[in-house]
PDB file of N, CA and C in Angstrom:
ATOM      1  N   UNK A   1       7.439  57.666  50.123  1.00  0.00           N
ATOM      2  CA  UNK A   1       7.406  58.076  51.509  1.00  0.00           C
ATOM      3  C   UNK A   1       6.503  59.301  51.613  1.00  0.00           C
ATOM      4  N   UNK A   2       5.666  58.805  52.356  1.00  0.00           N
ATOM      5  CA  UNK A   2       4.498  60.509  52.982  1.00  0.00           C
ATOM      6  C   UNK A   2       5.402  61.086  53.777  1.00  0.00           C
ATOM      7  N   UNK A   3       5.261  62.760  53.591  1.00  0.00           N
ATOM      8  CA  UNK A   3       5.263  63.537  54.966  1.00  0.00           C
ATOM      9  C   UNK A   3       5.297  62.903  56.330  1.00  0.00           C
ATOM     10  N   UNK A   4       4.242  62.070  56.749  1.00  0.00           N
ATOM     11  CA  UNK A   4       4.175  61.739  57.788  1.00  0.00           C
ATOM     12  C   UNK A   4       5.039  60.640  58.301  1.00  0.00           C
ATOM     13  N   UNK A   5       6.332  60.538  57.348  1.00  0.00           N
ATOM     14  CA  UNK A   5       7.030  59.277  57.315  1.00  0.00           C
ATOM     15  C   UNK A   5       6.446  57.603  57.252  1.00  0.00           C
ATOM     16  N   UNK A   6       5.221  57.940  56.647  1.00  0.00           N
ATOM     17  CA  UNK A   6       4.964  56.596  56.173  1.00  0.00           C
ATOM     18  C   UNK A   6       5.085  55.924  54.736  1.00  0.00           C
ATOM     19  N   UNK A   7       5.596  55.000  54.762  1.00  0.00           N
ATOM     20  CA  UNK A   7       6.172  54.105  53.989  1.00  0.00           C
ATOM     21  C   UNK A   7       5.323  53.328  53.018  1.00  0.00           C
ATOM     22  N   UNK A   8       4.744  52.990  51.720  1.00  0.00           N
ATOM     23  CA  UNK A   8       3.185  52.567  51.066  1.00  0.00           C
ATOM     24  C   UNK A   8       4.576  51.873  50.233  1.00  0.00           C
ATOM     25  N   UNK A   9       3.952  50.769  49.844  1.00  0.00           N
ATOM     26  CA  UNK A   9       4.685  49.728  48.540  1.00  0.00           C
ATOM     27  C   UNK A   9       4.083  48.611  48.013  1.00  0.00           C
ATOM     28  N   UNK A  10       3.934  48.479  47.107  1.00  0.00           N
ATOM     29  CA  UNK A  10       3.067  47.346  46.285  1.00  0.00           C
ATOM     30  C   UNK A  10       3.945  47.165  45.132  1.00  0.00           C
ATOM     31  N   UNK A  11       3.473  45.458  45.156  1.00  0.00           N
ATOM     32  CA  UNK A  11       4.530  44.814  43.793  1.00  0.00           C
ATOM     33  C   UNK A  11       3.761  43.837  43.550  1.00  0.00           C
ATOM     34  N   UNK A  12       3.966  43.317  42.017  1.00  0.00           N
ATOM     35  CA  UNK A  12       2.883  42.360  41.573  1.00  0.00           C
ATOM     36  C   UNK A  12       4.050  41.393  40.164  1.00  0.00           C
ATOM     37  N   UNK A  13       3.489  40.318  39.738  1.00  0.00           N
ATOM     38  CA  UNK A  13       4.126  39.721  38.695  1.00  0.00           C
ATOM     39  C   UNK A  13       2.794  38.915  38.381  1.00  0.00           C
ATOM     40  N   UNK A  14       3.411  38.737  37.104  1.00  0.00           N
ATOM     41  CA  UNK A  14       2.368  37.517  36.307  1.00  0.00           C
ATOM     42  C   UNK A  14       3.468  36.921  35.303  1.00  0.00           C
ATOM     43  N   UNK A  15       3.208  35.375  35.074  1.00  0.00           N
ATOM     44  CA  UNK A  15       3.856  34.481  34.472  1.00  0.00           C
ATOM     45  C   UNK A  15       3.232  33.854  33.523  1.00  0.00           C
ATOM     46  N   UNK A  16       3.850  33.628  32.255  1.00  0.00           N
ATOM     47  CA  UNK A  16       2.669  33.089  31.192  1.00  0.00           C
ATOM     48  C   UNK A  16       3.450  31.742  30.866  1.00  0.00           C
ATOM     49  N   UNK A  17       4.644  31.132  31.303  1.00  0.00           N
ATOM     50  CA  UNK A  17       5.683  30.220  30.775  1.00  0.00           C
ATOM     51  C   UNK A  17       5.386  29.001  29.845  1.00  0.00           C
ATOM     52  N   UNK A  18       4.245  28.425  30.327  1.00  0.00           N
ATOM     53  CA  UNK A  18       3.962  26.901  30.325  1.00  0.00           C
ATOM     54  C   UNK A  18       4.906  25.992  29.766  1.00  0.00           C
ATOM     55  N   UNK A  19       6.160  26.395  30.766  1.00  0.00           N
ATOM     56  CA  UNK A  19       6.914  25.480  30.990  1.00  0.00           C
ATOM     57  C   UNK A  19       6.944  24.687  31.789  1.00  0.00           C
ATOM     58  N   UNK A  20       6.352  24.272  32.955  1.00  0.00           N
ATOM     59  CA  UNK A  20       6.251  23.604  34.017  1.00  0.00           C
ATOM     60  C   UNK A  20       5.128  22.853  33.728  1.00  0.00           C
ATOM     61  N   UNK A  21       5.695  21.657  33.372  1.00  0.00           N
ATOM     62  CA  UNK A  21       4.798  20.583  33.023  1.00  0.00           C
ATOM     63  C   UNK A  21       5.432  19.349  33.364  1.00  0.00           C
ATOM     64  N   UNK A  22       4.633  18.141  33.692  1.00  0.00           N
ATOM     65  CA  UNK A  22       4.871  16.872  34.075  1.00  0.00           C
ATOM     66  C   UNK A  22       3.796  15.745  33.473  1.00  0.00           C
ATOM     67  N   UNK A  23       4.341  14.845  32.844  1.00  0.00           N
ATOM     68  CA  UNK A  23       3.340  13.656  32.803  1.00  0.00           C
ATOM     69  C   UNK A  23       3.517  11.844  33.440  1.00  0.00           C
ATOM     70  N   UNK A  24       2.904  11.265  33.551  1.00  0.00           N
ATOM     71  CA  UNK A  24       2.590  10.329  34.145  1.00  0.00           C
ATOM     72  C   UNK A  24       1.988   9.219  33.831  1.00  0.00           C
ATOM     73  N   UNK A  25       2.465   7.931  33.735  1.00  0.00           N
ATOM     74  CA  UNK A  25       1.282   6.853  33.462  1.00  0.00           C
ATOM     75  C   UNK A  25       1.472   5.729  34.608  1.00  0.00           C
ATOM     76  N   UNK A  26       0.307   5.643  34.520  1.00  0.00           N
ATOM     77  CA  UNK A  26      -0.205   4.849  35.689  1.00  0.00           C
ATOM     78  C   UNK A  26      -0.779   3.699  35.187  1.00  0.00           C
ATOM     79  N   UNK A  27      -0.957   2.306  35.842  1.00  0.00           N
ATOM     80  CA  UNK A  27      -1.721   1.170  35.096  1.00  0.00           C
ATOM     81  C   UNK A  27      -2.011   0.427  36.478  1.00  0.00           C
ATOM     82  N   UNK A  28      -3.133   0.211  36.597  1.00  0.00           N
ATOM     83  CA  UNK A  28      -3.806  -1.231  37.507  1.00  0.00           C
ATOM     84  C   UNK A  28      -5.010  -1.554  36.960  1.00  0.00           C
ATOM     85  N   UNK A  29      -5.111  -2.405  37.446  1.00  0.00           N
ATOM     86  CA  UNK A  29      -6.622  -3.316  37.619  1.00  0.00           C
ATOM     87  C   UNK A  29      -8.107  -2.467  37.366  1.00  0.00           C
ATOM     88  N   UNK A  30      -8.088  -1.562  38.192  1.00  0.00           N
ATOM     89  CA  UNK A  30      -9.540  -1.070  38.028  1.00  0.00           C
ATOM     90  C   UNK A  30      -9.291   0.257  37.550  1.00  0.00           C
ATOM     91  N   UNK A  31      -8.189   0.864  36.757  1.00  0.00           N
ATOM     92  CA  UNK A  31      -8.666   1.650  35.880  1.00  0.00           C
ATOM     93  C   UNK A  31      -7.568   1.414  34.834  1.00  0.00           C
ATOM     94  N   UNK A  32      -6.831   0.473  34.438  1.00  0.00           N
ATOM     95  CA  UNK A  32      -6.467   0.249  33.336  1.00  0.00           C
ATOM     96  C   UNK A  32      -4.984   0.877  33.438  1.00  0.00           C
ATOM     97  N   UNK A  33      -4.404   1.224  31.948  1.00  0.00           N
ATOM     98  CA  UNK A  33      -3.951   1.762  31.604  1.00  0.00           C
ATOM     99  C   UNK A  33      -3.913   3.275  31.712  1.00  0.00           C
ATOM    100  N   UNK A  34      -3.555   4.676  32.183  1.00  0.00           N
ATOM    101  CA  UNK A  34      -3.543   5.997  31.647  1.00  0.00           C
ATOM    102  C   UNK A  34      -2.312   7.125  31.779  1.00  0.00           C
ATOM    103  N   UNK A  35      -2.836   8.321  31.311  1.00  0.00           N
ATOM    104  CA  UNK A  35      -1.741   8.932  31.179  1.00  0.00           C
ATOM    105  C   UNK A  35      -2.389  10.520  31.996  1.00  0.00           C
ATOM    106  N   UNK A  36      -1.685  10.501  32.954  1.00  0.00           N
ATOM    107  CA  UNK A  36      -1.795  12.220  33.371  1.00  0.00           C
ATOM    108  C   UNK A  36      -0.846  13.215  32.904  1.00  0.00           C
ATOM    109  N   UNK A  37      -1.511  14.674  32.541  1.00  0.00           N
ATOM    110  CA  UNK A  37      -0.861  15.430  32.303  1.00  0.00           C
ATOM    111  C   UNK A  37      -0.681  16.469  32.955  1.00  0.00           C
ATOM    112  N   UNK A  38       0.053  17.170  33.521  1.00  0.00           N
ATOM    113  CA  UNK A  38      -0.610  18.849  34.268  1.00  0.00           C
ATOM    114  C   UNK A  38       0.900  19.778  33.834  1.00  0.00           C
ATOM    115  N   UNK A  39       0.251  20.977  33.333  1.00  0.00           N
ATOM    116  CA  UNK A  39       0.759  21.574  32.987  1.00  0.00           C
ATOM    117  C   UNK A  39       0.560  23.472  33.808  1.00  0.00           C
ATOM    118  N   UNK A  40       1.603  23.919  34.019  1.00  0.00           N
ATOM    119  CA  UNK A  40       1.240  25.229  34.967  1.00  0.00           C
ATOM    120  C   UNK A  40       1.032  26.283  33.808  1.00  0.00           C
ATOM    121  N   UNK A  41      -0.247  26.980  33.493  1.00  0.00           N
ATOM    122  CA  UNK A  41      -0.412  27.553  32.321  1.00  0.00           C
ATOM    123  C   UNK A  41       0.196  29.289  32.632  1.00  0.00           C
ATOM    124  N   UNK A  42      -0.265  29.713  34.128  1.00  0.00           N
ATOM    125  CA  UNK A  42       0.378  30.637  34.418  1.00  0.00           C
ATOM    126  C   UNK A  42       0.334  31.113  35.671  1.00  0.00           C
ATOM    127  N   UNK A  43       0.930  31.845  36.424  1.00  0.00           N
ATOM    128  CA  UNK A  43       0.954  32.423  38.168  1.00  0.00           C
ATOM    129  C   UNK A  43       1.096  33.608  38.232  1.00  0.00           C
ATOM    130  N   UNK A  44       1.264  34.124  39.271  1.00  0.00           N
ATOM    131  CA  UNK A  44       1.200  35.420  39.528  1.00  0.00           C
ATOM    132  C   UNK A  44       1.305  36.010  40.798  1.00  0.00           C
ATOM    133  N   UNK A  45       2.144  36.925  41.271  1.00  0.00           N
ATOM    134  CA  UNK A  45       2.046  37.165  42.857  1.00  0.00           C
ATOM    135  C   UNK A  45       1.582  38.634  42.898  1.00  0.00           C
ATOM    136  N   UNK A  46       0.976  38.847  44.247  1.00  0.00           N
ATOM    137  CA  UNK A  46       0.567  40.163  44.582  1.00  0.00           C
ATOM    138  C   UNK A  46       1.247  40.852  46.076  1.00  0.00           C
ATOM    139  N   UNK A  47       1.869  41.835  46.060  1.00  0.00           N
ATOM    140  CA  UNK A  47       2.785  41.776  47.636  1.00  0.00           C
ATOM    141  C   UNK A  47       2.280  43.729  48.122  1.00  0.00           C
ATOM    142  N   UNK A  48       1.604  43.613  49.535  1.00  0.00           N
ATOM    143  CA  UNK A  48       1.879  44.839  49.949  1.00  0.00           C
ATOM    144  C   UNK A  48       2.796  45.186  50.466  1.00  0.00           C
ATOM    145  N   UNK A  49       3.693  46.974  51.200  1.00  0.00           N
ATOM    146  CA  UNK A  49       4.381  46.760  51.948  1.00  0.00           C
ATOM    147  C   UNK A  49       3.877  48.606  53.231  1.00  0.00           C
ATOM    148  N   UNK A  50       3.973  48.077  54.143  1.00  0.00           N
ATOM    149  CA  UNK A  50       3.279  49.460  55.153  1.00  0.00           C
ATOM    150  C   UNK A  50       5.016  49.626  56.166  1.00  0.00           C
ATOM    151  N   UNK A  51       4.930  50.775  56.114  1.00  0.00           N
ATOM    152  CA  UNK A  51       6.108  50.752  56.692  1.00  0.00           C
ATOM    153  C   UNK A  51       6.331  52.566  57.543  1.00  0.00           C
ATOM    154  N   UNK A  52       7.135  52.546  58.241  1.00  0.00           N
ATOM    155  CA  UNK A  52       7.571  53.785  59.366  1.00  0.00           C
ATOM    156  C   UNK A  52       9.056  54.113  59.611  1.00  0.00           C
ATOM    157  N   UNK A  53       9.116  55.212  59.055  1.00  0.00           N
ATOM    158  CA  UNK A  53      10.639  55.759  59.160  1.00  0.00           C
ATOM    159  C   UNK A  53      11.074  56.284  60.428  1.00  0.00           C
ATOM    160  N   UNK A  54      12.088  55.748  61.372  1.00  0.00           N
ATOM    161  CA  UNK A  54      12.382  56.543  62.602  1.00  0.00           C
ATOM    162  C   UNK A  54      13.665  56.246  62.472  1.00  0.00           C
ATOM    163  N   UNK A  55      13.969  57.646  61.831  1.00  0.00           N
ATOM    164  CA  UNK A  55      15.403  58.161  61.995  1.00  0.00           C
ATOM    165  C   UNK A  55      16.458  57.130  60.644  1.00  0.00           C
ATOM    166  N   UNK A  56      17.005  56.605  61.187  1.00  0.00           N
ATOM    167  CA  UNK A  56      17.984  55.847  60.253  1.00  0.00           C
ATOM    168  C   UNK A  56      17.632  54.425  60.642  1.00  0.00           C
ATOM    169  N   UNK A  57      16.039  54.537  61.157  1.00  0.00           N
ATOM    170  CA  UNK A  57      15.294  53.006  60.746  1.00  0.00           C
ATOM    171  C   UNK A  57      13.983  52.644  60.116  1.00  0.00           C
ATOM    172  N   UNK A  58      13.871  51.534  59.681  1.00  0.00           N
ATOM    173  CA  UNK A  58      12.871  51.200  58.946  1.00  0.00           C
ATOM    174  C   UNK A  58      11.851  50.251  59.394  1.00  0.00           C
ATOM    175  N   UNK A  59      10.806  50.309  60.441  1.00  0.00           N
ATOM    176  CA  UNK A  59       9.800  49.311  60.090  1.00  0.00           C
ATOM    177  C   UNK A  59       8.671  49.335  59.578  1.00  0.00           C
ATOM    178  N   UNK A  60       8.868  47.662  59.229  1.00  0.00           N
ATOM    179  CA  UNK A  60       7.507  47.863  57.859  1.00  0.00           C
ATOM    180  C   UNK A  60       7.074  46.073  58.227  1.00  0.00           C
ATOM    181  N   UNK A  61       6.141  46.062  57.676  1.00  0.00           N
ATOM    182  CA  UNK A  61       5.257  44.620  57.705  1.00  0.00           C
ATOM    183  C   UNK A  61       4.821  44.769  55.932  1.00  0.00           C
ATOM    184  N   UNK A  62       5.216  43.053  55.444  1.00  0.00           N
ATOM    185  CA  UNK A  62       4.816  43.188  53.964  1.00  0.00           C
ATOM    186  C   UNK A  62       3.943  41.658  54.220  1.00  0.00           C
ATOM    187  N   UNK A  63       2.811  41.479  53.221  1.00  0.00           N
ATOM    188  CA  UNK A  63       1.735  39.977  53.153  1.00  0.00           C
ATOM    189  C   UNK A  63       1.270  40.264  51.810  1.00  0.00           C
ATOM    190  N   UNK A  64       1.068  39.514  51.406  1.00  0.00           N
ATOM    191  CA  UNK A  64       0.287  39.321  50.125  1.00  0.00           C
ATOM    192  C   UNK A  64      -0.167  37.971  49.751  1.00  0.00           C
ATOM    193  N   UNK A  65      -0.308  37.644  48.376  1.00  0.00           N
ATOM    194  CA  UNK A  65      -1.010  36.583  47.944  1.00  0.00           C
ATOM    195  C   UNK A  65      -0.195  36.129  46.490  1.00  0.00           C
ATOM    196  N   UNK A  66      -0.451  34.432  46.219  1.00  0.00           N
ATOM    197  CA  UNK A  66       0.039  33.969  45.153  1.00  0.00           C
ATOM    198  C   UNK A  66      -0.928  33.253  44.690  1.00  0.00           C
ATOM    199  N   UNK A  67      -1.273  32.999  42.755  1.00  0.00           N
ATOM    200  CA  UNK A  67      -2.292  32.078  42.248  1.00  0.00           C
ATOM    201  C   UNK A  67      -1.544  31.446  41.672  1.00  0.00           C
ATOM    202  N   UNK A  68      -2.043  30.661  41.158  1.00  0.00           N
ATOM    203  CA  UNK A  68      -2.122  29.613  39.631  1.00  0.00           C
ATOM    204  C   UNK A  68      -2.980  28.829  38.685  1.00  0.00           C
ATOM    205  N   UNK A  69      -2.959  29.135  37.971  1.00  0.00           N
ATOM    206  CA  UNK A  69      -3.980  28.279  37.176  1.00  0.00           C
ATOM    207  C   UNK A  69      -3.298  27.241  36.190  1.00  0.00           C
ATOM    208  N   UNK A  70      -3.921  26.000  36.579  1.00  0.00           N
ATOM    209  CA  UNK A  70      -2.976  24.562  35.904  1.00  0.00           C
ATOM    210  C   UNK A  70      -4.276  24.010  34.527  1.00  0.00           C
ATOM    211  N   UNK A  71      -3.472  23.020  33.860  1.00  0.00           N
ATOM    212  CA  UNK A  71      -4.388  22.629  33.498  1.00  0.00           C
ATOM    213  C   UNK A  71      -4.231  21.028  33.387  1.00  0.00           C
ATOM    214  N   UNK A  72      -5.118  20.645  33.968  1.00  0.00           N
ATOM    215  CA  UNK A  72      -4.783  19.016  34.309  1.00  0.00           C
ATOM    216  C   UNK A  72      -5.750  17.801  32.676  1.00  0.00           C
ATOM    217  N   UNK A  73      -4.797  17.111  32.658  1.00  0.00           N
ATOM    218  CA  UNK A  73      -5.345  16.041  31.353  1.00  0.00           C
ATOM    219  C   UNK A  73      -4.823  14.608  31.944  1.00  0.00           C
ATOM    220  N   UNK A  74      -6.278  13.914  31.603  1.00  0.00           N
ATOM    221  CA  UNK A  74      -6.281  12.535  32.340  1.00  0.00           C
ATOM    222  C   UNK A  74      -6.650  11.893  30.379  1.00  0.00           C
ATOM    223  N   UNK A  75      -5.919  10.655  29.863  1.00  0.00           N
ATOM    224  CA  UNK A  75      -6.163  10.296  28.770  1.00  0.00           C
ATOM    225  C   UNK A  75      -6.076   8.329  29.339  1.00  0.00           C
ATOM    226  N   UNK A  76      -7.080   8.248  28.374  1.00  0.00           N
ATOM    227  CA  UNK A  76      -7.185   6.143  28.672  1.00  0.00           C
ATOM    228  C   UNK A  76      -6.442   5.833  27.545  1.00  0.00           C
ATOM    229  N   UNK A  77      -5.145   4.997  28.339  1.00  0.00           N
ATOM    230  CA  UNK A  77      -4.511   4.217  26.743  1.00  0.00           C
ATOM    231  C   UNK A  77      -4.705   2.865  26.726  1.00  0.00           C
ATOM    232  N   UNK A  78      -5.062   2.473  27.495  1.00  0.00           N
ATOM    233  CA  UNK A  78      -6.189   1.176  27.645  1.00  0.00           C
ATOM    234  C   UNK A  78      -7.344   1.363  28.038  1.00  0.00           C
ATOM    235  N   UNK A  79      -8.681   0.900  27.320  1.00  0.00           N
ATOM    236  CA  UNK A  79     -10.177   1.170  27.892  1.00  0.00           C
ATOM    237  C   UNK A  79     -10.339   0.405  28.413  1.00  0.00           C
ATOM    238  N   UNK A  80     -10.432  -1.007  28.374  1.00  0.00           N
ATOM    239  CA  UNK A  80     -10.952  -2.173  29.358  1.00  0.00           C
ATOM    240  C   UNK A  80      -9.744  -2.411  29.848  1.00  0.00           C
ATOM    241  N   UNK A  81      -9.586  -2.578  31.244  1.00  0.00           N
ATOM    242  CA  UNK A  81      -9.048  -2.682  32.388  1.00  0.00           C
ATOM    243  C   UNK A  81      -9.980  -4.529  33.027  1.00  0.00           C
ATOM    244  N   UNK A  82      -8.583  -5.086  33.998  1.00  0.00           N
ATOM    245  CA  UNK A  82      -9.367  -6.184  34.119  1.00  0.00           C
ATOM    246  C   UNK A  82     -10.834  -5.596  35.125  1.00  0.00           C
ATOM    247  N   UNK A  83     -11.868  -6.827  34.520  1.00  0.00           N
ATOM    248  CA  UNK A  83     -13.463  -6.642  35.167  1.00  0.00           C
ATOM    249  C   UNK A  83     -14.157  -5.254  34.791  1.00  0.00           C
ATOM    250  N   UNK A  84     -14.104  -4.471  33.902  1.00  0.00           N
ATOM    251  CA  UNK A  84     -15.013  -3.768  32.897  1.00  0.00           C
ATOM    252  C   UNK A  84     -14.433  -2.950  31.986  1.00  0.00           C
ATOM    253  N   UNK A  85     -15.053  -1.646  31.874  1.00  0.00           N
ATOM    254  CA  UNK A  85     -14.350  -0.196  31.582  1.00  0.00           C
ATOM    255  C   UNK A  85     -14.517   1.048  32.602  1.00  0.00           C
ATOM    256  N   UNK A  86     -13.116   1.447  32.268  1.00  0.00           N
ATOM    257  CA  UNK A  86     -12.757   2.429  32.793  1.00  0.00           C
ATOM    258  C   UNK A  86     -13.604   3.419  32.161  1.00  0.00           C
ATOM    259  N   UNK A  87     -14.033   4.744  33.287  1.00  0.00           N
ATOM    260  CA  UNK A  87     -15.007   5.802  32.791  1.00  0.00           C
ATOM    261  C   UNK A  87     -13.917   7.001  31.961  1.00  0.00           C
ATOM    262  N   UNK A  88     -13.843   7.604  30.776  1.00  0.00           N
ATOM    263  CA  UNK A  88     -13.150   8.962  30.464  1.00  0.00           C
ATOM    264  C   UNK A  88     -13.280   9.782  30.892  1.00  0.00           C
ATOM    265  N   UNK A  89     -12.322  10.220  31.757  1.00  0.00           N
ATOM    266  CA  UNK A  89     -12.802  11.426  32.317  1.00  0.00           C
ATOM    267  C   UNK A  89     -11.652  12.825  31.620  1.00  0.00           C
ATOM    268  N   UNK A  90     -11.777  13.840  32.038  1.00  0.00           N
ATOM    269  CA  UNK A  90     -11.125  15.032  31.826  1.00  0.00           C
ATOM    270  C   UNK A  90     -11.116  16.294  32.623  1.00  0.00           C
TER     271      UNK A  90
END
């Protein structure tokens, strides 16, 4: 708290878990057989907070921001699919 009864606050986190993961297989016709993977490698939030003391009250306005960075895996467990091949992608 300033003198001037203003109120300043900032908070932040970061997550390293890579526990949050899911996979998937999928199979048709025009791409075969495959397997998706995505996995959340890590996140992180960022939060301001502005705020004004009057008396035995408090207002304040808080916004910030959230990331993530994933990492996605596409694998062929069948290559020919009916009518050609499927392209590898990643």
């Amino acid at each position: 708290m300033l003198p001037s009864r203003l109120i300043l606050g900032l908070e932040g986190d970061v997550s390293f878990q890579k526990t949050i993961k899911a996979t998937q297989q999928i199979s048709s016709l025009s791409i075969g057989q495959t397997s998706y993977r995505e996995m959340v490698e890590y996140f992180g939030t960022v939060r301001g907070r502005v705020g004004y003391s009057v008396g035995n009250w408090l207002i304040y306005g808080t916004g910030g921001f959230a990331w993530t960075y994933d990492q996605f895996t596409r694998t062929q467990i069948v290559v020919n699919p009916l009518g050609g091949d499927a392209p590898e992608a990643k």
